[in-house]
N, C-alpha and C. Protein backbone atom coordinates (compact mmCIF):
# COMPACT_ATOMS: atom_id res chain seq x y z
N UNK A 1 13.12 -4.48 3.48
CA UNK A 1 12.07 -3.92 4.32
C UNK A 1 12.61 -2.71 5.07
N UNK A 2 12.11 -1.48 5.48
CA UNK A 2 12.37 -0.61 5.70
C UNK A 2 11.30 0.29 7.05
N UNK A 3 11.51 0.30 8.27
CA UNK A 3 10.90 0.65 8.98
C UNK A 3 10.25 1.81 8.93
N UNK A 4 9.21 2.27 10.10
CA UNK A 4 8.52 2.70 9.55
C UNK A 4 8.67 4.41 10.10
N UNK A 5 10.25 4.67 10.62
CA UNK A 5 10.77 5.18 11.40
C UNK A 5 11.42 6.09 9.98
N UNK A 6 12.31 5.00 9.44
CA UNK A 6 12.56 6.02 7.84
C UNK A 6 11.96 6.70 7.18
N UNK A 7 10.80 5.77 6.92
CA UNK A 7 9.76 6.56 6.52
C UNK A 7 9.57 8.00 6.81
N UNK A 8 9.41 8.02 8.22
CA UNK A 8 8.76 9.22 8.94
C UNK A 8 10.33 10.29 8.85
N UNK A 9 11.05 10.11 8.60
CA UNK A 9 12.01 10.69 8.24
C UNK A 9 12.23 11.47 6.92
N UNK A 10 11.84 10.55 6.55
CA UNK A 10 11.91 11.05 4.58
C UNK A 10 10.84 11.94 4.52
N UNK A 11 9.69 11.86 5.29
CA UNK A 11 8.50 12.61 5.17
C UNK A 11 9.22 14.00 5.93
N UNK A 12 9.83 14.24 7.07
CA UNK A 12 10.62 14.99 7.72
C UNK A 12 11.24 15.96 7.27
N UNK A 13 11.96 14.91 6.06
CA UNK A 13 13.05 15.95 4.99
C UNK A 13 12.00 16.44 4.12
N UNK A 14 11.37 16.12 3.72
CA UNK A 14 10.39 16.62 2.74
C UNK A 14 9.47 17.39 3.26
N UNK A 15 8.88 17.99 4.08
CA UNK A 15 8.39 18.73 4.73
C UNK A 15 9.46 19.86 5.26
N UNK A 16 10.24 19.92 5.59
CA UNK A 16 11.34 20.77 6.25
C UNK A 16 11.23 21.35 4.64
N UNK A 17 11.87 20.94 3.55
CA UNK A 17 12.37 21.93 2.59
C UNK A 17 11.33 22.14 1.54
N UNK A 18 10.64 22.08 1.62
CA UNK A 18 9.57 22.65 0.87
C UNK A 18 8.41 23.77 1.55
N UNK A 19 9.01 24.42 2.75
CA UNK A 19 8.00 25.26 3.70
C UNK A 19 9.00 26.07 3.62
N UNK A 20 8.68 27.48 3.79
CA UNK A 20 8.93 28.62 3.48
C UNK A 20 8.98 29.71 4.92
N UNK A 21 7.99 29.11 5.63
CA UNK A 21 7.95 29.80 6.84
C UNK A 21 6.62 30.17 6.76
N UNK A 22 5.68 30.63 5.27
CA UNK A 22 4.28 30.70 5.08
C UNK A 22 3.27 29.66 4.70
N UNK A 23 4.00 28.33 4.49
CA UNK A 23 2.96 27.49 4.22
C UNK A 23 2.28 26.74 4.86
N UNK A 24 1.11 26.53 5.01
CA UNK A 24 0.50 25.55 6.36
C UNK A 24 1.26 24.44 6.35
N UNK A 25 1.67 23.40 7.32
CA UNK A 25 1.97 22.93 7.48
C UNK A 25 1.41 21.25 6.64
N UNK A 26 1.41 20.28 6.55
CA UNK A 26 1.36 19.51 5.32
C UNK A 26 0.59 18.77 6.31
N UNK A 27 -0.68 17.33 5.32
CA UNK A 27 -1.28 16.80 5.62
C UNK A 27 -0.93 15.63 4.98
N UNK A 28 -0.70 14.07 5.78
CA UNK A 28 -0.51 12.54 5.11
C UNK A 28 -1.81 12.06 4.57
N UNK A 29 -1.51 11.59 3.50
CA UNK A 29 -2.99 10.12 3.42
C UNK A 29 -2.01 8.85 3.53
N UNK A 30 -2.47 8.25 4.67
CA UNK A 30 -1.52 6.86 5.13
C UNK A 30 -1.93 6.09 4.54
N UNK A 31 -1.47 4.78 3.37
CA UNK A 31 -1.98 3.87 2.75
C UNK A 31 -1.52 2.73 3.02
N UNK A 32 -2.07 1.61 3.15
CA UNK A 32 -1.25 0.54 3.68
C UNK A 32 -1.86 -0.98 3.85
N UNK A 33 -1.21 -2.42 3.28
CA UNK A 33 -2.14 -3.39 3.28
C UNK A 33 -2.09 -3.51 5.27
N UNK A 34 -1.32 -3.21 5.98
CA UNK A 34 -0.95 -3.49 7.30
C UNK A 34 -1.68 -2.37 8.07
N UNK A 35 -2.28 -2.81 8.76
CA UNK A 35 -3.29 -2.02 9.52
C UNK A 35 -2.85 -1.63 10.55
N UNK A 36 -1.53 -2.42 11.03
CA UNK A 36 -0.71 -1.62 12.39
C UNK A 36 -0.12 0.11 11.80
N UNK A 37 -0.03 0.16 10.24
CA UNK A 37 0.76 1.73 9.86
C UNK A 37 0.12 2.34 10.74
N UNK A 38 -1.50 2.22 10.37
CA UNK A 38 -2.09 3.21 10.98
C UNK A 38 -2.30 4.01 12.27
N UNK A 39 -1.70 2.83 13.46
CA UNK A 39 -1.26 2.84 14.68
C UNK A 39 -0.25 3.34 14.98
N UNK A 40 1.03 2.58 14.62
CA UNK A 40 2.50 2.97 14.72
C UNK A 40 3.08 4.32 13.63
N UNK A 41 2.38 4.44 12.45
CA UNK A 41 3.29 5.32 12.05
C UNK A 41 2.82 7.29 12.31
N UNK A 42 1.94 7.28 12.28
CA UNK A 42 1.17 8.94 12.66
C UNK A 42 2.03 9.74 13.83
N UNK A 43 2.00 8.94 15.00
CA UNK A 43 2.74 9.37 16.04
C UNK A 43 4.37 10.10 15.50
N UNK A 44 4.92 9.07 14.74
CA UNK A 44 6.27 9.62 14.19
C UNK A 44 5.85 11.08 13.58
N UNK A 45 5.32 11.06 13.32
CA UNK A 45 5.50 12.46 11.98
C UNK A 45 4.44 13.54 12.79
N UNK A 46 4.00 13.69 13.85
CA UNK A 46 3.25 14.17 14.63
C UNK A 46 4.26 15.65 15.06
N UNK A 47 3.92 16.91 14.53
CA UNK A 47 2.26 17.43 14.80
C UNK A 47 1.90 17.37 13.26
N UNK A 48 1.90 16.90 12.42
CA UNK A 48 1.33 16.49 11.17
C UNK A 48 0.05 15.98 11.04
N UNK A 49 -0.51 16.10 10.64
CA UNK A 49 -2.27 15.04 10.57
C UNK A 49 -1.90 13.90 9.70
N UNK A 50 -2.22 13.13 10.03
CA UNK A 50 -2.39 11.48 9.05
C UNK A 50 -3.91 11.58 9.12
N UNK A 51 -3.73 10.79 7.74
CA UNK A 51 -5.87 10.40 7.92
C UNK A 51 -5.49 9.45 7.03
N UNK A 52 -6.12 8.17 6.86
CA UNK A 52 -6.25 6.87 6.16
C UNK A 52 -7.50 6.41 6.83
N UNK A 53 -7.50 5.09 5.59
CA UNK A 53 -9.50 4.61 5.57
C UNK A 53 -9.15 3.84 7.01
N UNK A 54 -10.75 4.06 7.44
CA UNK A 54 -10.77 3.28 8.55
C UNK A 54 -10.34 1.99 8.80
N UNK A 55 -9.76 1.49 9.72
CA UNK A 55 -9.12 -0.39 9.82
C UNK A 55 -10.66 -1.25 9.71
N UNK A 56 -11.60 -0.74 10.10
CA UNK A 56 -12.56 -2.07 10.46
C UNK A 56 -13.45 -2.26 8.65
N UNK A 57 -12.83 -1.39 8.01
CA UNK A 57 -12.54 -2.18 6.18
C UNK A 57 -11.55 -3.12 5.90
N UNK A 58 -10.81 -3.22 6.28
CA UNK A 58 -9.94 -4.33 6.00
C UNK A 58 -10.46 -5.96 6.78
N UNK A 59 -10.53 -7.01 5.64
CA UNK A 59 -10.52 -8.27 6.06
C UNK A 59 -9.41 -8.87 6.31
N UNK A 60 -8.22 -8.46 6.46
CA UNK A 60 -6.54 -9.12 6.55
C UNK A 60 -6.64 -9.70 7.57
N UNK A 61 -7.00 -9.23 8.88
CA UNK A 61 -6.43 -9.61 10.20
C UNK A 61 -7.81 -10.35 10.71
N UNK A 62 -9.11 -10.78 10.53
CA UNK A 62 -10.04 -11.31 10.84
C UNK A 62 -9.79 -12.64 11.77
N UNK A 63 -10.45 -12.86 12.34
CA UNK A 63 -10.39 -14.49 12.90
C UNK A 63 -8.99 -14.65 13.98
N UNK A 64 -8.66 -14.01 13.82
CA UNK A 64 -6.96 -15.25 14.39
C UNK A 64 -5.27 -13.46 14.02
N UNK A 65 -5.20 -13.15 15.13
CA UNK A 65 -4.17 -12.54 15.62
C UNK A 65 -2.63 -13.00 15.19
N UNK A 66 -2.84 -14.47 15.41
CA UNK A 66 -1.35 -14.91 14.59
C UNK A 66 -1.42 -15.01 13.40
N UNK A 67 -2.41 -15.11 12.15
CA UNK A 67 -2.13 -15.03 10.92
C UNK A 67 -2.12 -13.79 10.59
N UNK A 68 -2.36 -12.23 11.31
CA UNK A 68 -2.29 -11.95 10.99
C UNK A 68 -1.13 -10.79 9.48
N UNK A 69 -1.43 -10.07 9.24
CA UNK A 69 -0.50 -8.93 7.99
C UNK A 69 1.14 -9.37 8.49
N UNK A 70 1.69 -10.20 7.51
CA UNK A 70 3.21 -9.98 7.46
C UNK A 70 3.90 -9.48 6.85
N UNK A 71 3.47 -9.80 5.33
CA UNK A 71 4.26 -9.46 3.82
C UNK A 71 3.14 -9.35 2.85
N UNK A 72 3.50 -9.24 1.82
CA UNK A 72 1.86 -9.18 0.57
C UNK A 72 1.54 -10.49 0.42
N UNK A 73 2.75 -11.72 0.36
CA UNK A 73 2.96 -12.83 -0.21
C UNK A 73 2.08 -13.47 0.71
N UNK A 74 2.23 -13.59 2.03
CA UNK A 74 1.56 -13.96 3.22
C UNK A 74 -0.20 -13.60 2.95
N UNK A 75 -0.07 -12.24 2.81
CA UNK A 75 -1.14 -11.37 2.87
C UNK A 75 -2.39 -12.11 1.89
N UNK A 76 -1.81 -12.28 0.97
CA UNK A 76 -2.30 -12.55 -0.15
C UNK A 76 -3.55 -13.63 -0.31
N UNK A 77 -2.21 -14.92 0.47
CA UNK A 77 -2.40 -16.10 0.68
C UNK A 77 -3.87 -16.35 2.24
N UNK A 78 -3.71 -15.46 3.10
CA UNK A 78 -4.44 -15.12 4.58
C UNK A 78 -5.98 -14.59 3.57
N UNK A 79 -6.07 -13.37 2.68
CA UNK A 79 -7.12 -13.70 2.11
C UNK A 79 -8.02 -14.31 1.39
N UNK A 80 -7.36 -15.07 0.31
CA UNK A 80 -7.92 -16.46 0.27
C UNK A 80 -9.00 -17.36 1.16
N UNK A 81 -7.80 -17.67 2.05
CA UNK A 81 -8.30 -18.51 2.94
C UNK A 81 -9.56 -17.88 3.93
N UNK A 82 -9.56 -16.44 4.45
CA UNK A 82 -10.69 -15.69 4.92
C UNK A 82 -11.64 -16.12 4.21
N UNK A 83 -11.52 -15.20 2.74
CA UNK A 83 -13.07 -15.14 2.17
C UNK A 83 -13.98 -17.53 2.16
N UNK A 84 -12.64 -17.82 1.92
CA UNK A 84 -13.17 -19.31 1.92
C UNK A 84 -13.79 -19.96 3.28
N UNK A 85 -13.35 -19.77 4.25
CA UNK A 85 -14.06 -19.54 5.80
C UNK A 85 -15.19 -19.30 5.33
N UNK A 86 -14.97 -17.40 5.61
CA UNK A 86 -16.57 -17.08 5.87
C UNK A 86 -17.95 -17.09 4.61
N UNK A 87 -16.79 -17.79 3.45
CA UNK A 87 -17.94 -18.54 2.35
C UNK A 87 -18.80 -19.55 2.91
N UNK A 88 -17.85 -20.62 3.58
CA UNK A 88 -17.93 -21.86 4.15
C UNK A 88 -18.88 -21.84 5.38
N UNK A 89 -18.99 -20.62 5.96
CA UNK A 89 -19.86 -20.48 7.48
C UNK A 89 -21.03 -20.05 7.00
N UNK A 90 -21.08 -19.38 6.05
CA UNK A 90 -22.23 -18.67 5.28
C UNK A 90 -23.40 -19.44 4.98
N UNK A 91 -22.53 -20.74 3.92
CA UNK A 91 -22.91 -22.02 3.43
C UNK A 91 -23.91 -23.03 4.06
N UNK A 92 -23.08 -23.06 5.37
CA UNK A 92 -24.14 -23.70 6.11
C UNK A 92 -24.73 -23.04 6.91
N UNK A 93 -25.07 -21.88 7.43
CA UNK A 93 -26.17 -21.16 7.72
C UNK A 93 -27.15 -21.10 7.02
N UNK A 94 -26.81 -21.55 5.72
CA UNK A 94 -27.80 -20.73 4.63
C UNK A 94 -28.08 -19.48 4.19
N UNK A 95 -27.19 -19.13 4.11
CA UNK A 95 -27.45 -17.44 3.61
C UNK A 95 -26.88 -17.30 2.56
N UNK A 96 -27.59 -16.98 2.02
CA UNK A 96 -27.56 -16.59 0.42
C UNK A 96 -27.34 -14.87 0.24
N UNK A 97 -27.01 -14.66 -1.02
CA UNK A 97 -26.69 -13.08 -1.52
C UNK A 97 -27.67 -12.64 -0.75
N UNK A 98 -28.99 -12.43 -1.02
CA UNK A 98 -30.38 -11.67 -0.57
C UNK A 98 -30.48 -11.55 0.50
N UNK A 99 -29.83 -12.55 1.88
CA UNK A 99 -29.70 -12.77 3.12
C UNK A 99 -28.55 -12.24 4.10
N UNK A 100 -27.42 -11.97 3.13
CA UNK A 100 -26.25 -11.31 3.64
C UNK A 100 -26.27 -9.99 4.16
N UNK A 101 -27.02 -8.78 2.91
CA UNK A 101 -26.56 -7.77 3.62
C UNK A 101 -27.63 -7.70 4.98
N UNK A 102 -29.25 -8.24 4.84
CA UNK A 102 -29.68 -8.28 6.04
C UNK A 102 -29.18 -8.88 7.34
N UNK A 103 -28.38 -9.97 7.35
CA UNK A 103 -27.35 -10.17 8.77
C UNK A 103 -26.57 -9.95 8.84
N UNK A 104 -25.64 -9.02 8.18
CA UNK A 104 -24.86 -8.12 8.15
C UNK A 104 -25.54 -6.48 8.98
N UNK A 105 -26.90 -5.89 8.63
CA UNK A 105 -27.17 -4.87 9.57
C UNK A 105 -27.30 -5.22 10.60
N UNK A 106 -27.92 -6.77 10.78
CA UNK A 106 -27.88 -6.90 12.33
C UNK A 106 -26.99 -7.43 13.41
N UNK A 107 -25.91 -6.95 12.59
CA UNK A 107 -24.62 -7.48 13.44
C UNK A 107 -24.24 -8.33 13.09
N UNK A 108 -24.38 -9.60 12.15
CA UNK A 108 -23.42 -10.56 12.12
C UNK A 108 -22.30 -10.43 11.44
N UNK A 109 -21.12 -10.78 12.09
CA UNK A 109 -19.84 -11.06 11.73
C UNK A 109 -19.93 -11.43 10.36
N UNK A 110 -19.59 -12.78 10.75
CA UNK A 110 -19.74 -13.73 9.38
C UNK A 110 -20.37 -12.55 7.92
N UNK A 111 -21.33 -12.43 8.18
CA UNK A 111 -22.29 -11.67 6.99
C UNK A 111 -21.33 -10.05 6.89
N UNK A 112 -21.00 -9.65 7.40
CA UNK A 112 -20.36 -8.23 7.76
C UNK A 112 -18.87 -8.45 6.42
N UNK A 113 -18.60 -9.49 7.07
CA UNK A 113 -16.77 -9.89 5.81
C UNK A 113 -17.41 -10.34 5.29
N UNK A 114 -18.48 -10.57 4.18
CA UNK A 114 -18.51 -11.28 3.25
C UNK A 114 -18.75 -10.00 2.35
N UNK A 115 -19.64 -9.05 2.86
CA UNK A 115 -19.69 -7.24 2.54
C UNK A 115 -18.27 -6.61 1.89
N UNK A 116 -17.15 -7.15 2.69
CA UNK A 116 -15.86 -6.10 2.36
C UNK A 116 -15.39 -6.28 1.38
N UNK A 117 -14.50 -6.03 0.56
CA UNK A 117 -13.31 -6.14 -0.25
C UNK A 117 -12.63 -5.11 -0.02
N UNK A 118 -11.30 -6.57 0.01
CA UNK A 118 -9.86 -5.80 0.89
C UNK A 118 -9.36 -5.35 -0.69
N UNK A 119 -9.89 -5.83 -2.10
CA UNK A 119 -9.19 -5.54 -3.31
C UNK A 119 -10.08 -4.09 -3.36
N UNK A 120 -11.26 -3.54 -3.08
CA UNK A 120 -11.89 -2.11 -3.36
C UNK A 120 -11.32 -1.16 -2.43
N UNK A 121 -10.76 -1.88 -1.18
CA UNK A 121 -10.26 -0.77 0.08
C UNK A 121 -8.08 -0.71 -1.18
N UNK A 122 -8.11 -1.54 -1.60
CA UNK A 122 -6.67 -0.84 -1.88
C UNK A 122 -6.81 0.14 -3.29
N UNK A 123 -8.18 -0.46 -3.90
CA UNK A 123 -8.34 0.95 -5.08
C UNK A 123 -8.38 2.23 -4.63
N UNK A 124 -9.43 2.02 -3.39
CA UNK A 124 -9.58 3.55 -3.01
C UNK A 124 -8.26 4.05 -2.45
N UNK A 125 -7.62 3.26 -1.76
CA UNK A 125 -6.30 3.87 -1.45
C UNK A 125 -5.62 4.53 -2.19
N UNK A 126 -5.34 3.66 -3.20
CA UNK A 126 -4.39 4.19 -4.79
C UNK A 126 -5.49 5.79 -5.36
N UNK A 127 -6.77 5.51 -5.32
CA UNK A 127 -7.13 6.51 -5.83
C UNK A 127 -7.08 7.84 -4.99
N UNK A 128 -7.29 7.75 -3.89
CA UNK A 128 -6.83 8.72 -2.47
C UNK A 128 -5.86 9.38 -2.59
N UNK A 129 -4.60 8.58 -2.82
CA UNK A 129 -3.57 8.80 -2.93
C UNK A 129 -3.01 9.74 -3.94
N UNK A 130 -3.59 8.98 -5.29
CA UNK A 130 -2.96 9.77 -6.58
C UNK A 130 -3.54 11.40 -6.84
N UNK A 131 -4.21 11.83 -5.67
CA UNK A 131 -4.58 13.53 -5.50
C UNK A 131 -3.79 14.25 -4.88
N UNK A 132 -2.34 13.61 -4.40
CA UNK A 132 -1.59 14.29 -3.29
C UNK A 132 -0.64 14.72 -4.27
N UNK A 133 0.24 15.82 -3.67
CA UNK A 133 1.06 16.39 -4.45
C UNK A 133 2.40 15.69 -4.41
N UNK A 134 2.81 14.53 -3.58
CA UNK A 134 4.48 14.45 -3.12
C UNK A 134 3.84 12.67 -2.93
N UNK A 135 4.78 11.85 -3.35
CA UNK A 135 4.50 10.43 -3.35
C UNK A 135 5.90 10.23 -2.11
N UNK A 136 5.69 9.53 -1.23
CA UNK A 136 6.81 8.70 -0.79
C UNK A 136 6.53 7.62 0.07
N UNK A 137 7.13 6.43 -1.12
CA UNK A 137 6.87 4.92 -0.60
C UNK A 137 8.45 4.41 -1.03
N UNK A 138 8.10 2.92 -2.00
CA UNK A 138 8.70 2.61 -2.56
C UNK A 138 8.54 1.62 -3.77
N UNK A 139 9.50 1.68 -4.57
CA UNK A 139 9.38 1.24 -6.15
C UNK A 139 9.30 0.04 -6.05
N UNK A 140 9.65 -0.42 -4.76
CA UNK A 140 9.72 -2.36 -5.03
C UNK A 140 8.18 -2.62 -4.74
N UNK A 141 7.76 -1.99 -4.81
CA UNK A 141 6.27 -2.20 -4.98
C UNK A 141 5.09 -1.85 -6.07
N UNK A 142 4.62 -2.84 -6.78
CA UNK A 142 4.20 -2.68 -7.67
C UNK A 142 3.02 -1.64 -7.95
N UNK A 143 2.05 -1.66 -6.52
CA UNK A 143 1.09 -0.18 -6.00
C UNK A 143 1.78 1.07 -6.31
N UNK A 144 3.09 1.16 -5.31
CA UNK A 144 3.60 2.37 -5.32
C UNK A 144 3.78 2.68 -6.75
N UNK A 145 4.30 2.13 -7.56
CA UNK A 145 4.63 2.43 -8.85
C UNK A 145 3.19 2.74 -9.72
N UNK A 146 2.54 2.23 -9.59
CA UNK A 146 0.39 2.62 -10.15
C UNK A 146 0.16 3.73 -9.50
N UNK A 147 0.58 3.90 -8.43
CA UNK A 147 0.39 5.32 -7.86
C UNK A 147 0.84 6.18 -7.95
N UNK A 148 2.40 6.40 -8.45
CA UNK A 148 3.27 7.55 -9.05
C UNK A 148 3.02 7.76 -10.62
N UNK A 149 2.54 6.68 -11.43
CA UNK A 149 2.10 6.85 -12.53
C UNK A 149 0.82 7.72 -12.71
N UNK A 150 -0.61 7.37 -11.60
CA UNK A 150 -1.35 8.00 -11.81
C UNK A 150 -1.24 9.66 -11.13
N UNK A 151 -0.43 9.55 -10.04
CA UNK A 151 -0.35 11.15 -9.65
C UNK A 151 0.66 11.79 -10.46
N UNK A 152 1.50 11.51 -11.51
CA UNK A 152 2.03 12.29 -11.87
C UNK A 152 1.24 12.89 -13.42
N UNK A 153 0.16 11.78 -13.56
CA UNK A 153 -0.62 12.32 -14.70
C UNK A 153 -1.37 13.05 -14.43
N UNK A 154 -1.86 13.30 -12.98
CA UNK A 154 -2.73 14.18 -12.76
C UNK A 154 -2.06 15.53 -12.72
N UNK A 155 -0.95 15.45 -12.04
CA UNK A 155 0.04 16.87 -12.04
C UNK A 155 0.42 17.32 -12.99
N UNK A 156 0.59 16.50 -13.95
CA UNK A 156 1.12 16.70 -15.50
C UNK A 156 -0.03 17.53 -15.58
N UNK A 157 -0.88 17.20 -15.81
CA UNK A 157 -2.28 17.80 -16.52
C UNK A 157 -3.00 19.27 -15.72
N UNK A 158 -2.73 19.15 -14.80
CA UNK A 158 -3.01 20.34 -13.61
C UNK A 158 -1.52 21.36 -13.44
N UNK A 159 -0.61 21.19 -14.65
CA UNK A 159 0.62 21.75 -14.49
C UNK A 159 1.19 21.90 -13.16
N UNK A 160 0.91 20.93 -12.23
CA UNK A 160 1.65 21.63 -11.09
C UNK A 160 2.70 20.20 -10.98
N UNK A 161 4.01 20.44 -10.03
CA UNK A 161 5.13 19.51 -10.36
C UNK A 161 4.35 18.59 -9.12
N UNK A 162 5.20 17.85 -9.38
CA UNK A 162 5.02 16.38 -8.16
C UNK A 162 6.96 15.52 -8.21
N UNK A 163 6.00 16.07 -6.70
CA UNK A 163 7.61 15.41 -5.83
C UNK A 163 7.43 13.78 -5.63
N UNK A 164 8.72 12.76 -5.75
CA UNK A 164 8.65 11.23 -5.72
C UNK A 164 9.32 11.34 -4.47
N UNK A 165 9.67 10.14 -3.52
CA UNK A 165 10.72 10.20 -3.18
C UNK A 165 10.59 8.55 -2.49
N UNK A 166 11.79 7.36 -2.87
CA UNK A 166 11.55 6.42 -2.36
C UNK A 166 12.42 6.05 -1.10
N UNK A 167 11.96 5.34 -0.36
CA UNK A 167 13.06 5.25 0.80
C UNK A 167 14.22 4.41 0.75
N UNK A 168 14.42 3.70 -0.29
CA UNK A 168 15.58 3.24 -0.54
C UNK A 168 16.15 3.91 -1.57
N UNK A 169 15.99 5.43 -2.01
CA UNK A 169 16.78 6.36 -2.79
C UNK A 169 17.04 5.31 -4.10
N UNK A 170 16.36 5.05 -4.52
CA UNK A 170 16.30 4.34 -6.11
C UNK A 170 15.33 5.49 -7.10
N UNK A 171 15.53 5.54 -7.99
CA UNK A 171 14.93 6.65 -9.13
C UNK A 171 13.92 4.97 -9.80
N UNK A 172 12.63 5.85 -9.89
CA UNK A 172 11.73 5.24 -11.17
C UNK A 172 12.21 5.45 -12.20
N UNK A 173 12.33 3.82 -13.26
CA UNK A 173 12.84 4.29 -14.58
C UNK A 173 11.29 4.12 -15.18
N UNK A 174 10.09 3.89 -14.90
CA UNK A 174 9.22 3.65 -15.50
C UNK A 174 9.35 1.73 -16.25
N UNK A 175 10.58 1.49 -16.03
CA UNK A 175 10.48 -0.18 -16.91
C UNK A 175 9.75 -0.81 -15.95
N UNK A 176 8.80 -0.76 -14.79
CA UNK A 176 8.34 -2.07 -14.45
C UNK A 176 9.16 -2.48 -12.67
N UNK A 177 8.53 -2.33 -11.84
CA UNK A 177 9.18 -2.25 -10.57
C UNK A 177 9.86 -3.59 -10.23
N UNK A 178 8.94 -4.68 -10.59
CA UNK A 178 9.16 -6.36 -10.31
C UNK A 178 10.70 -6.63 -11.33
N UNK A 179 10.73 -5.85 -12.30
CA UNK A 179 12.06 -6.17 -13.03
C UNK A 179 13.09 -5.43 -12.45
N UNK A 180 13.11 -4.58 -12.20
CA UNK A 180 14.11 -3.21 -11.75
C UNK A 180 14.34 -4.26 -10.47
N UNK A 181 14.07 -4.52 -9.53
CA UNK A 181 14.26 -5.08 -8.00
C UNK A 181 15.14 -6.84 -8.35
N UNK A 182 14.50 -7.25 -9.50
CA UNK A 182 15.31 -8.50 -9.37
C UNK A 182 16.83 -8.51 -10.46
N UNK A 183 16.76 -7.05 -10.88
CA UNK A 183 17.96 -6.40 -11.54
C UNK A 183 18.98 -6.39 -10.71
N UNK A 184 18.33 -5.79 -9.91
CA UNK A 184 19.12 -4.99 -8.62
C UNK A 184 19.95 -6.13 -7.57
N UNK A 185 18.85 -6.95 -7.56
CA UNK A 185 19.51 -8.31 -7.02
C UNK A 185 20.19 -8.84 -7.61
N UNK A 186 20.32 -9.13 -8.83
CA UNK A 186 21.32 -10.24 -9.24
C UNK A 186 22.75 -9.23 -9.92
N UNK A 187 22.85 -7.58 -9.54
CA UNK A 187 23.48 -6.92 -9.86
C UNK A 187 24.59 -7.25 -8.59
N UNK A 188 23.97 -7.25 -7.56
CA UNK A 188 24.34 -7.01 -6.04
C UNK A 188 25.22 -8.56 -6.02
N UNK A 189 24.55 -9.55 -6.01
CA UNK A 189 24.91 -11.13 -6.12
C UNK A 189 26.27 -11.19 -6.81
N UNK A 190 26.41 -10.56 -8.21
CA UNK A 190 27.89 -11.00 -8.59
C UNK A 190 28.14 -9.66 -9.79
N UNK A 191 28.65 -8.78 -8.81
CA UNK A 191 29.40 -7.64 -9.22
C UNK A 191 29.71 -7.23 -10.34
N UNK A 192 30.62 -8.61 -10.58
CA UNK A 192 31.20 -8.87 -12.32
C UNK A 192 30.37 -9.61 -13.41
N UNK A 193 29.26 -9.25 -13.18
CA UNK A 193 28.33 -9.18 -14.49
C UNK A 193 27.87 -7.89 -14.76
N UNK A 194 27.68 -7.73 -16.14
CA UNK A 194 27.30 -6.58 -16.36
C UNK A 194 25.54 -6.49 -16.82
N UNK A 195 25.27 -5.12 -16.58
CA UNK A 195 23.84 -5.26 -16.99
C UNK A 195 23.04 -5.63 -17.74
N UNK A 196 23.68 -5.80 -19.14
CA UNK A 196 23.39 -6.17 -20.23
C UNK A 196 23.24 -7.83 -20.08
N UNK A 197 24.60 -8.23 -19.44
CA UNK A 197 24.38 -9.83 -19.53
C UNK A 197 23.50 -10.06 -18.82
N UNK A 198 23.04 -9.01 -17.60
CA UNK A 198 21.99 -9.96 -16.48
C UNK A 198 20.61 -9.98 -17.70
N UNK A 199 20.32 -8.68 -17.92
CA UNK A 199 19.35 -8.53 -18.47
C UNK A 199 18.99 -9.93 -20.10
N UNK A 200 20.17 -10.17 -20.14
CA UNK A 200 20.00 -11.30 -21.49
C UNK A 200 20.00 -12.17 -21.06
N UNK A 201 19.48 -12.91 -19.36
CA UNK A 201 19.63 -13.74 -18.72
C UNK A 201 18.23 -14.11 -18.60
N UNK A 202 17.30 -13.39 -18.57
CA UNK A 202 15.42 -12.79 -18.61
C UNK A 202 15.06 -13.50 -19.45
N UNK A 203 15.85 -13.53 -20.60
CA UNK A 203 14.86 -14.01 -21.74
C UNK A 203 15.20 -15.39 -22.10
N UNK A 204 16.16 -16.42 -21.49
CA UNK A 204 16.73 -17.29 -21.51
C UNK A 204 15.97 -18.68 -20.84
């Protein structure tokens, strides 16, 4: 895990050497399942503009302050259990599809999250995203990696280059982020194996 302080650093270096003295100054799209980025990280990289989708799209943090955004694994598991709630409150109100989005305009909660998807707020993210010229996240993430794939096809195709840059200074090999990271681990774990053997360890 990597704060969100590096981050704003790497964005730092990357902004410093790519300005000339004539170029406007650069604009973020902040993406993020954690809705605090949007709080805590802008300020760092300030006088910069951040813009990301509004927080009151996200269903992560609903209901209850202590479950809320820890990890994806967490994350994952917290939506589940949301949408099954406010299925469950729905249920016995009686409100049906046809009934939702109408108590939903008139304010109800309940009816309001049953409206969202936190899986359409991370498409649009990825798709937001893959229009920018310079990616910097990281590879141990399986998004980040859908997202350097699709912005670099767009740059490919628009001939213009595109900058990566991850914060744990690891290069994309394109094999697959979830394999590369548990490479990396069991590289780290015992020295004196070699890559080949870890890797013939996968299929075992």
């Amino acid at each position: 895990m990597r704060s969100f302080s590096e981050y704003a650093q790497l964005f730092k270096s990357y902004e410093y050497w790519r300005r000339d003295g004539t170029q406007p100054q650069v604009s973020l799209l902040v993406g993020s399942e954690d809705k605090k980025t949007f709080t805590h990280f802008p300020p760092l990289v300030a006088p910069a503009r951040s813009f990301w989708l509004p927080s009151h799209l996200f269903v992560m943090d609903a209901f209850s302050k202590v479950n809320s955004f820890k990890s994806i694994r967490q994350g994952n598991s917290r939506l589940g259990e949301l949408y099954r709630l406010v299925g469950e409150r729905a249920k016995e109100r009686g409100l049906g599809p046809a009934q939702v989005a109408a108590a939903a305009a008139s304010g109800d909660a309940d009816a309001s999250l049953l409206l969202k998807d936190e899986g359409m707020v991370l498409i649009a993210q990825i798709l937001l995203m893959a229009g920018c010229e310079a990616f910097i996240g990281s590879y141990a993430s399986n998004v980040a990696v859908l997202l350097h794939d699709l912005m670099a096809a767009k740059r490919l195709a628009a001939q213009l280059p595109l900058h990566a840059m991850d914060v744990n200074g690891r290069v994309y090999c394109g094999c697959g982020a979830s394999f590369c990271m548990t490479l990396e681990r069991k590289a780290v774990r015992d020295p004196t194996r070699s890559v080949k053997d870890i890797i013939d360890s996968f299929r075992q």
